[in-house]
Protein backbone atom coordinates (compact mmCIF):
# COMPACT_ATOMS: atom_id res chain seq x y z
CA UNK A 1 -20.17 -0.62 -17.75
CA UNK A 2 -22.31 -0.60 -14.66
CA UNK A 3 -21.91 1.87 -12.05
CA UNK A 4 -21.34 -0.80 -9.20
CA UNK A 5 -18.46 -2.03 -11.56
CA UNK A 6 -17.26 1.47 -12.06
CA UNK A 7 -17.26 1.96 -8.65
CA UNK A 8 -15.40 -1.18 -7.05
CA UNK A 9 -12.71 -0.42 -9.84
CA UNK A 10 -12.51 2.75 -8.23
CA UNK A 11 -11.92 1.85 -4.86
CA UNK A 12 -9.49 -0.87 -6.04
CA UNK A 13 -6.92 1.59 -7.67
CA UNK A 14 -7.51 3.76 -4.65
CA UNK A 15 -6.59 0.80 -2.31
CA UNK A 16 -3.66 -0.19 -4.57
CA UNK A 17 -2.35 2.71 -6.07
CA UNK A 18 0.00 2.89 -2.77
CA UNK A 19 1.46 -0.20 -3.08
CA UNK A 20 2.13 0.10 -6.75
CA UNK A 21 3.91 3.12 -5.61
CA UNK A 22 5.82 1.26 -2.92
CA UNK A 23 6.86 -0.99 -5.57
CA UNK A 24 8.18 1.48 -7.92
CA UNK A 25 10.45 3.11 -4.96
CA UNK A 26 11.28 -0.86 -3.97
CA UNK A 27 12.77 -1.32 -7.42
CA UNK A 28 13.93 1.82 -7.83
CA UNK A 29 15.79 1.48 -4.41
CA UNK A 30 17.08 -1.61 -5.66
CA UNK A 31 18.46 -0.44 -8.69
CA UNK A 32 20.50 1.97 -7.07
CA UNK A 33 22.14 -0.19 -4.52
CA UNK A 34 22.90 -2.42 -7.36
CA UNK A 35 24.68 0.61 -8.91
CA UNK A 36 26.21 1.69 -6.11
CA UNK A 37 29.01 -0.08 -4.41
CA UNK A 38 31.60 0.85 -1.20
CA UNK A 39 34.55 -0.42 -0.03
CA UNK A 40 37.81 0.34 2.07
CA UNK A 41 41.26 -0.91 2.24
CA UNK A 42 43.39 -0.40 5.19
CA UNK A 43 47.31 -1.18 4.98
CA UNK A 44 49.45 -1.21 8.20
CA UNK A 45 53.21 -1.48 7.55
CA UNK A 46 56.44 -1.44 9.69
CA UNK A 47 60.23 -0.99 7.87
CA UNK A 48 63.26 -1.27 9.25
CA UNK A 49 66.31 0.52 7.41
CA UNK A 50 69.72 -0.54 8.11
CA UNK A 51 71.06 2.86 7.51
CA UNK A 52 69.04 3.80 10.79
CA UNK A 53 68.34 7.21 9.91
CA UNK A 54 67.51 9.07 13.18
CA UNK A 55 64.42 10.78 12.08
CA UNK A 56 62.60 7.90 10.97
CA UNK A 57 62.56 9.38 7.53
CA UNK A 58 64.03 6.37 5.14
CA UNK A 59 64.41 7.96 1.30
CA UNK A 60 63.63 11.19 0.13
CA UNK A 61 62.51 9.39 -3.39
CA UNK A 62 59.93 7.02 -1.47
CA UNK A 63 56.48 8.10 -0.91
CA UNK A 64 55.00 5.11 0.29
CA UNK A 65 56.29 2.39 3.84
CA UNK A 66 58.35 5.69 3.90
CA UNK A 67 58.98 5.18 8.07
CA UNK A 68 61.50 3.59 9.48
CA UNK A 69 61.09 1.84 12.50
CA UNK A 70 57.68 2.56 13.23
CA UNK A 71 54.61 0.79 12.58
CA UNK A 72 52.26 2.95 11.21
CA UNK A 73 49.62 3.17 8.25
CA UNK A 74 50.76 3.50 4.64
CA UNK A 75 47.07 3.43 3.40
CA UNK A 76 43.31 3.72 4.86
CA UNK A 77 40.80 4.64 2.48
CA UNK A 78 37.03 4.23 2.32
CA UNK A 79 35.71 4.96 -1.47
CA UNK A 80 32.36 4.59 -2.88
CA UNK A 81 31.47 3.94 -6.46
CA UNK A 82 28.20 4.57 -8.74
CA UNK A 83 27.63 2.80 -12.31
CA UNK A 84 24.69 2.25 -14.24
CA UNK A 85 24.81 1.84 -18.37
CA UNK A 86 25.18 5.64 -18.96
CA UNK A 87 26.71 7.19 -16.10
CA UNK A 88 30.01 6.61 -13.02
CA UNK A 89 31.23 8.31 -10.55
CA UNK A 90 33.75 7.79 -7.26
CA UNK A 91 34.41 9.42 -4.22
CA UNK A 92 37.92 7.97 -2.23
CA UNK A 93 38.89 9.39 1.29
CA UNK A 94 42.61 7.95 2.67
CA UNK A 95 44.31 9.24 5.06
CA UNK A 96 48.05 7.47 5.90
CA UNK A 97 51.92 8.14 5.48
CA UNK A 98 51.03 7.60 1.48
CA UNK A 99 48.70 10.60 1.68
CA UNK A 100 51.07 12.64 3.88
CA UNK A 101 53.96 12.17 1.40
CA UNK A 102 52.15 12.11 -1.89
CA UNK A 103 49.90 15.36 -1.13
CA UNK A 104 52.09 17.51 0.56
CA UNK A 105 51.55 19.84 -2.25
CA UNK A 106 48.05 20.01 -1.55
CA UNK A 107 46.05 22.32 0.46
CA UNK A 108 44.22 21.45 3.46
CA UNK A 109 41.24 18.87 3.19
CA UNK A 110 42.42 17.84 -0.49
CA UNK A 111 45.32 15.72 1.20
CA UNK A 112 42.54 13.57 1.87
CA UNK A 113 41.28 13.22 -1.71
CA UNK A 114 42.23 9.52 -2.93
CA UNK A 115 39.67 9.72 -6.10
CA UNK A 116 36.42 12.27 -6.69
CA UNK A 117 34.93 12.25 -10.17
CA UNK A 118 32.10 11.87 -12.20
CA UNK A 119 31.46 10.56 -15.82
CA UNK A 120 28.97 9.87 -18.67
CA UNK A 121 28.40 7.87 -21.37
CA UNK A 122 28.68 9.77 -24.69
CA UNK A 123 26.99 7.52 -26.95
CA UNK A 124 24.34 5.09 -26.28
CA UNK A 125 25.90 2.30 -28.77
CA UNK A 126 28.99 2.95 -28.33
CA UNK A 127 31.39 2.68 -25.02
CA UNK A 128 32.77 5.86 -25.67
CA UNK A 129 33.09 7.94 -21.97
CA UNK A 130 33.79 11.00 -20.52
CA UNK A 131 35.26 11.40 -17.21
CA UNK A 132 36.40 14.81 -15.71
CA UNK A 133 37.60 15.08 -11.40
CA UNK A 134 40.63 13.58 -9.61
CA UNK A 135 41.24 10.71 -11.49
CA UNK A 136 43.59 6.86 -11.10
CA UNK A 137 46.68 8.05 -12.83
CA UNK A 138 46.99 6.68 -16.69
CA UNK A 139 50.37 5.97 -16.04
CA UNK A 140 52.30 2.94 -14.81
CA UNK A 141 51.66 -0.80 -13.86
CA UNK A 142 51.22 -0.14 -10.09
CA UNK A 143 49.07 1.81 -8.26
CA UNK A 144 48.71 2.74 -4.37
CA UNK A 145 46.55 -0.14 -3.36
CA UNK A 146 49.11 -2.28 -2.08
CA UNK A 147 47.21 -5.87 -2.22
CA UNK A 148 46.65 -5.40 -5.97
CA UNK A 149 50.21 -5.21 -6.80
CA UNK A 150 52.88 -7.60 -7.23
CA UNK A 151 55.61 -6.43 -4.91
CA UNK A 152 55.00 -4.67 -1.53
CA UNK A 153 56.27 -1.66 -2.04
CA UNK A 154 56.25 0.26 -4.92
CA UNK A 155 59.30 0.07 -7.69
CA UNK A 156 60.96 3.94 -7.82
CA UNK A 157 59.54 4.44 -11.09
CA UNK A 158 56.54 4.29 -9.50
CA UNK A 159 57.17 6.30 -6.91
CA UNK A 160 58.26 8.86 -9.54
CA UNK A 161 55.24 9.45 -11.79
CA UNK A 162 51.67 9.61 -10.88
CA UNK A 163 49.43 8.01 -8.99
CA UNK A 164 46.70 10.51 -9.62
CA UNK A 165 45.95 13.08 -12.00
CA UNK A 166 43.58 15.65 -11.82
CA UNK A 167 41.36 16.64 -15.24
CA UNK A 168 39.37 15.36 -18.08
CA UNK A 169 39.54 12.51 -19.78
CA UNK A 170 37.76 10.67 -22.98
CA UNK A 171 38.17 7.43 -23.00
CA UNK A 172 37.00 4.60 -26.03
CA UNK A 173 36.77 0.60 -25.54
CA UNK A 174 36.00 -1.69 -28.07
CA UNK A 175 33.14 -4.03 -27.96
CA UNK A 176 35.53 -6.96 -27.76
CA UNK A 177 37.11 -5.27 -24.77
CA UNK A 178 40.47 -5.50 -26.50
CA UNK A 179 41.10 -2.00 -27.01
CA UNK A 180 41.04 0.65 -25.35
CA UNK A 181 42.36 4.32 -26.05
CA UNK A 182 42.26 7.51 -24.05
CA UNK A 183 42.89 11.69 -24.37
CA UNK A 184 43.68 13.49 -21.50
CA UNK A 185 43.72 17.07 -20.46
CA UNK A 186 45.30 17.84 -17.27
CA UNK A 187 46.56 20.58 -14.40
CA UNK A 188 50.07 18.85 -14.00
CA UNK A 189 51.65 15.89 -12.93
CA UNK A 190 50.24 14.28 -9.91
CA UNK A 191 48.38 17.56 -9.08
CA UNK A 192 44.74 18.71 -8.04
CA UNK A 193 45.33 22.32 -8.00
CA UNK A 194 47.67 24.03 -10.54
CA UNK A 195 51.05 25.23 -9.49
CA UNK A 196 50.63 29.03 -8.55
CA UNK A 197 51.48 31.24 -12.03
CA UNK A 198 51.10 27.80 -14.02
CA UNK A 199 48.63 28.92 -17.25
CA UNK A 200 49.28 25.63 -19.33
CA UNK A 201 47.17 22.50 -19.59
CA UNK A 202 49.43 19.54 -19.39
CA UNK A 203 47.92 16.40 -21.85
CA UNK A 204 48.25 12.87 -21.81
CA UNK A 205 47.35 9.72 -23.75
CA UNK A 206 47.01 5.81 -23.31
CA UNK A 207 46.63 3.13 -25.19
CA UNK A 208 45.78 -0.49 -24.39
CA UNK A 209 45.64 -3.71 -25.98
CA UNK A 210 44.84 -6.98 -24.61
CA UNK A 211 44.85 -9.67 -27.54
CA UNK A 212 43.97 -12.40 -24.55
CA UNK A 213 43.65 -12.73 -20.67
CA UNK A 214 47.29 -13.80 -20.55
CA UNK A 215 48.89 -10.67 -22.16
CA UNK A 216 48.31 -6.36 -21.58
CA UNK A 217 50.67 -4.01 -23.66
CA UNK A 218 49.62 -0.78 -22.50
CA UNK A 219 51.74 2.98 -23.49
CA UNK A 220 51.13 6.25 -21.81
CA UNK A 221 52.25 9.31 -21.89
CA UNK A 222 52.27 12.60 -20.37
CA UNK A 223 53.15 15.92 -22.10
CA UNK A 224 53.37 19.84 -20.40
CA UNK A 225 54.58 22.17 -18.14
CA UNK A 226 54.87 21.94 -13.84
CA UNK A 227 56.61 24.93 -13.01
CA UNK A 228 55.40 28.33 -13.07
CA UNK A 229 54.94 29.86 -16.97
CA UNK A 230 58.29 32.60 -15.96
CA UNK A 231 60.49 29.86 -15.80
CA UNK A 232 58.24 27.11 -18.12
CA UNK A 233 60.15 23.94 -18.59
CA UNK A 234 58.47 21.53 -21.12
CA UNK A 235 58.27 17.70 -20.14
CA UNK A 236 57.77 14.99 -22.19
CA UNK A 237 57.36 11.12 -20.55
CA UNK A 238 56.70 7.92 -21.72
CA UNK A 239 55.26 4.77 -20.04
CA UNK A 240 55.48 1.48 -21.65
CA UNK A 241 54.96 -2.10 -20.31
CA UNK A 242 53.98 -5.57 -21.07
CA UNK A 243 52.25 -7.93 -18.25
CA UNK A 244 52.46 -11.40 -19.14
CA UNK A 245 50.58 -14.65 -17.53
CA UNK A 246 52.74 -17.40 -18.45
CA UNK A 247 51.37 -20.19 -16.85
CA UNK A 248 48.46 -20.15 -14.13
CA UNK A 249 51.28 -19.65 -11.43
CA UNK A 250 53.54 -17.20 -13.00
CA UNK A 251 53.35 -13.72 -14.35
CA UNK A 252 55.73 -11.26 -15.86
CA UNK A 253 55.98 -7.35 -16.09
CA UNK A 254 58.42 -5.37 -18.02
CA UNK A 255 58.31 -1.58 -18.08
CA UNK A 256 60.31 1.10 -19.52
CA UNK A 257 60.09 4.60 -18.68
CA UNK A 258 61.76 7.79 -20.34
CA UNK A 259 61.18 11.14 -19.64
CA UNK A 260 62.47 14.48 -20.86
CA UNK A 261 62.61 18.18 -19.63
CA UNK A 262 63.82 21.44 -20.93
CA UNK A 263 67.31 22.48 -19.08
CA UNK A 264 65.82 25.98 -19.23
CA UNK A 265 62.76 28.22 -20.55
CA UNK A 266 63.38 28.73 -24.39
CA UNK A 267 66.33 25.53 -24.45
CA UNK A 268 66.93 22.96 -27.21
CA UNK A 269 68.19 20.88 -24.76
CA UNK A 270 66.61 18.07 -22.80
CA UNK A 271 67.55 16.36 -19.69
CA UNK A 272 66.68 12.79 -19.87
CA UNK A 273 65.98 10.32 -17.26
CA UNK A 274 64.75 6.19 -17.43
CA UNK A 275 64.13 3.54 -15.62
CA UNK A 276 63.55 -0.08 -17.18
CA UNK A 277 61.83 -2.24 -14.42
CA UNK A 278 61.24 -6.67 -14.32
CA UNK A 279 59.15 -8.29 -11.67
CA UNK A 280 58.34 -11.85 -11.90
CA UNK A 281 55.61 -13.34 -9.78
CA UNK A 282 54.87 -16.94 -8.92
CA UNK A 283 51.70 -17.42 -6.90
CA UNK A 284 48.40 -20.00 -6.06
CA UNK A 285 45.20 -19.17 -4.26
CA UNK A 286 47.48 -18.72 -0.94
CA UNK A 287 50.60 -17.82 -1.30
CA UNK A 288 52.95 -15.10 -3.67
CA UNK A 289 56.11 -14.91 -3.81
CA UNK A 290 57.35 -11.63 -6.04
CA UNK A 291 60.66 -10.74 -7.46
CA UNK A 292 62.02 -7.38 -8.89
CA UNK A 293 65.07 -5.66 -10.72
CA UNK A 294 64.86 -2.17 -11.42
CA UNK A 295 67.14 0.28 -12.30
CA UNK A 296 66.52 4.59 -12.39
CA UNK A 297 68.64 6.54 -14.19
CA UNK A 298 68.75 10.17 -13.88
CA UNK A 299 71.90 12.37 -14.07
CA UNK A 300 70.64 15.31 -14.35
CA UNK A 301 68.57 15.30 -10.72
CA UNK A 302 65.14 16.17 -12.32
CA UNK A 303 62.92 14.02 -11.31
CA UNK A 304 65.48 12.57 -7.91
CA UNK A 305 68.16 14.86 -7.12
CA UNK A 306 70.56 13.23 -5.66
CA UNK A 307 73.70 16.19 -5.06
CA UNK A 308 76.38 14.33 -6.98
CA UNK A 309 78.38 15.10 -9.92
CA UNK A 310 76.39 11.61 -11.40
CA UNK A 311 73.22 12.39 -10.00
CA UNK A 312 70.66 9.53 -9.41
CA UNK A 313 71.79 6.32 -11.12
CA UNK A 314 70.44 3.18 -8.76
CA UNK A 315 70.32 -0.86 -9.05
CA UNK A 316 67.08 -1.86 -7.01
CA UNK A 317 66.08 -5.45 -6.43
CA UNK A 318 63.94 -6.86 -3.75
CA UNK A 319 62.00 -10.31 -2.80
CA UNK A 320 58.69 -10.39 -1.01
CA UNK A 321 56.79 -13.56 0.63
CA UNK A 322 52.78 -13.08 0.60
CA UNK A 323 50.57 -15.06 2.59
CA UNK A 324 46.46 -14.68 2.39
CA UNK A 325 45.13 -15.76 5.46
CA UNK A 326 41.64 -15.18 4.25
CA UNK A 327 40.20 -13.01 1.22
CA UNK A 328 40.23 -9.74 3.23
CA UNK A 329 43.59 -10.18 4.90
CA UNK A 330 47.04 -10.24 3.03
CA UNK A 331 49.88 -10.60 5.02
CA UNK A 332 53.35 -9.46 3.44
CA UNK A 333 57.20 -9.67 4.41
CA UNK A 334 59.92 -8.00 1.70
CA UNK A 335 63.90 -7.33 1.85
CA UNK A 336 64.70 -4.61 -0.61
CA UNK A 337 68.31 -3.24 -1.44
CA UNK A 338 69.94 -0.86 -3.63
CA UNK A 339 73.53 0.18 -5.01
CA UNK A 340 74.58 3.44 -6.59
CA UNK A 341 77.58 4.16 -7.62
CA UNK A 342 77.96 7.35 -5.64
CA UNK A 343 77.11 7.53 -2.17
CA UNK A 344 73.57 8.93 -1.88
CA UNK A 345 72.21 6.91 0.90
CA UNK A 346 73.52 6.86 4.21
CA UNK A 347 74.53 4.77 7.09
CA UNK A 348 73.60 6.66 10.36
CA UNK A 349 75.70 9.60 9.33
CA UNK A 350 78.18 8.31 7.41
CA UNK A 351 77.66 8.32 3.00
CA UNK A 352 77.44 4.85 1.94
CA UNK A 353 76.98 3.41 -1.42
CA UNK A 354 74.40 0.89 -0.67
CA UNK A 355 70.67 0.47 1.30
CA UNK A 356 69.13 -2.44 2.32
CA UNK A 357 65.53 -2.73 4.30
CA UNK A 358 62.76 -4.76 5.51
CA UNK A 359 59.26 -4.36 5.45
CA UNK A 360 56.22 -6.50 6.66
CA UNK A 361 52.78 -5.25 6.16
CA UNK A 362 49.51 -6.16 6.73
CA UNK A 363 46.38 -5.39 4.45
CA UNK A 364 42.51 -5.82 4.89
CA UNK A 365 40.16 -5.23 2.19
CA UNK A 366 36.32 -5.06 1.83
């Protein structure tokens, strides 16, 4: 080659070799906002409780639009997510009544914590994962973004089992995206940190199928210890449901829930609570319009404890009206009642039988 030619070759990778580079970070920097992805949701609610309880308090059994009389925040949260083919992760910040009442547990600055974990896929053919952090709980049909359920507040077996869990999980989908299985190792239920003198992994599993878009039959459970290992109680629960698009207006959900704990360290016997659930939904690309039954049963107080000879057995049913005013903005109304056979709720001061409220909320999204 001739030296001129060797030369100007030279000088053209020298002039160019910068914006090659350039390129490279271009790409590279648009690879990774393609991966990652933020968002926030922000929920502002007001109840009002005919039993009037003076300290604004409504149930002790209700951890979210827990205020009565008040308007206030059930939910604001700001969470950022990160996929590519072979790895995820999510970091959630909320802050809200639902954090307040859901965490209290919790120490300090992990009140805060709505989701932080990181994952990887295991195999490069397969979509076989591994996930480990504060994770979405594996159980139930609802979770604590309000907008993505069907009712506006949550149903009491919600309320009851997690919303989060904290641990490891592996997790297996199919390549037709109809299955999808999961093992779980855990510090307790709806915990980050382990209950002080608490040795004993809790575990969990769940199991999906979705033979079409119109139909989900998902079971979950939970199995292990949340009380310290002196006085270990073992707990077994169960999460079942079916969600069911019947027509391009109208959906169904059924869920059953059972649980079971040791009356003592050592026992035999179990005390058993459940809590079958129904919520029918018509809706179009404006409005929703939500209906529930629901029913918790638990006589032995150990998941509600409710101070009578009965302990918590409770008829639930409610109605909510949705209205989107645009895609970011959900506004909601709901009247929600219950009867118990005892009196566990109260009127002012007086024991009454029966509770009936109203809640409107507003939600924005983004």
């Amino acid at each position: 080659m001739h030296s001129k030619t060797i030369r100007n070759s030279i000088i053209w990778l020298a002039l160019t070799a910068p914006f090659i580079e350039l390129q490279k970070a271009a790409a590279q920097t648009e690879t990774t906002q393609k991966a990652l992805t933020i968002g926030g949701y922000a929920e502002a609610f007001y109840s009002y409780d005919l039993g009037q309880p003076a300290h604004h308090i409504r149930q002790p059994f209700l951890y979210s639009y827990n205020r009565h009389n008040t308007v206030n925040i059930n939910l604001a949260l700001v969470k950022a997510s990160y996929t590519t083919e072979r790895t995820r992760g999510a970091i959630g910040l909320m802050t809200g009544t639902y954090s307040n009442d859901n965490m209290v547990a919790e120490k300090d600055v992990l009140k805060n914590i709505y989701e932080a974990n990181a994952g990887f896929k295991l195999s490069k053919k397969r979509n076989l994962w591994i996930d480990a952090g504060v994770l979405p709980s594996h159980i139930g049909w609802e979770s604590a973004i309000g907008k993505d359920c069907q009712t506006l507040t949550r149903s009491i077996a919600a309320e009851n089992s997690p919303y989060f869990e904290t641990g490891a999980r592996l997790s297996y989908t199919t390549d037709n995206g109809k299955w999808y299985i999961s093992g779980l190792i855990l510090n307790g239920w709806q915990r980050i940190e382990r209950v002080n003198g608490n040795n004993t992994p809790a575990f969990g599993h769940q199991l999906t199928f979705k033979p079409s878009d119109q139909i989900t039959l998902n079971s979950s459970s939970f199995i292990g210890n949340d009380k310290p290992d002196s006085v270990r109680q073992r707990r077994y629960f169960h999460d079942l449901y079916g969600q069911f698009l019947l027509s391009p207006h109208f959906s169904l959900t059924l869920g059953f829930d059972i649980g079971m704990e040791q009356q003592a360290k050592g026992s035999s016997r179990y005390n058993t609570w459940y809590t079958p659930v129904l919520i029918t939904s018509w809706f179009n690309d404006q409005w929703n319009i939500g209906l529930r039954g629901e029913y918790f049963n638990d006589p032995a107080g150990v998941i509600i404890a409710a101070g009578t000879g009965q302990g918590f057995k409770t008829l639930g049913y409610s109605l909510n009206i949705d209205r989107k005013i645009t895609r970011q903005f959900v506004w909601r109304v709901e009247g929600r009642g219950w009867n118990s056979p005892e009196p566990i709720f109260f009127k002012k001061t007086l024991p009454a039988k029966n509770n009936f409220a109203f809640t409107s909320a507003l939600a924005f999204s983004f």
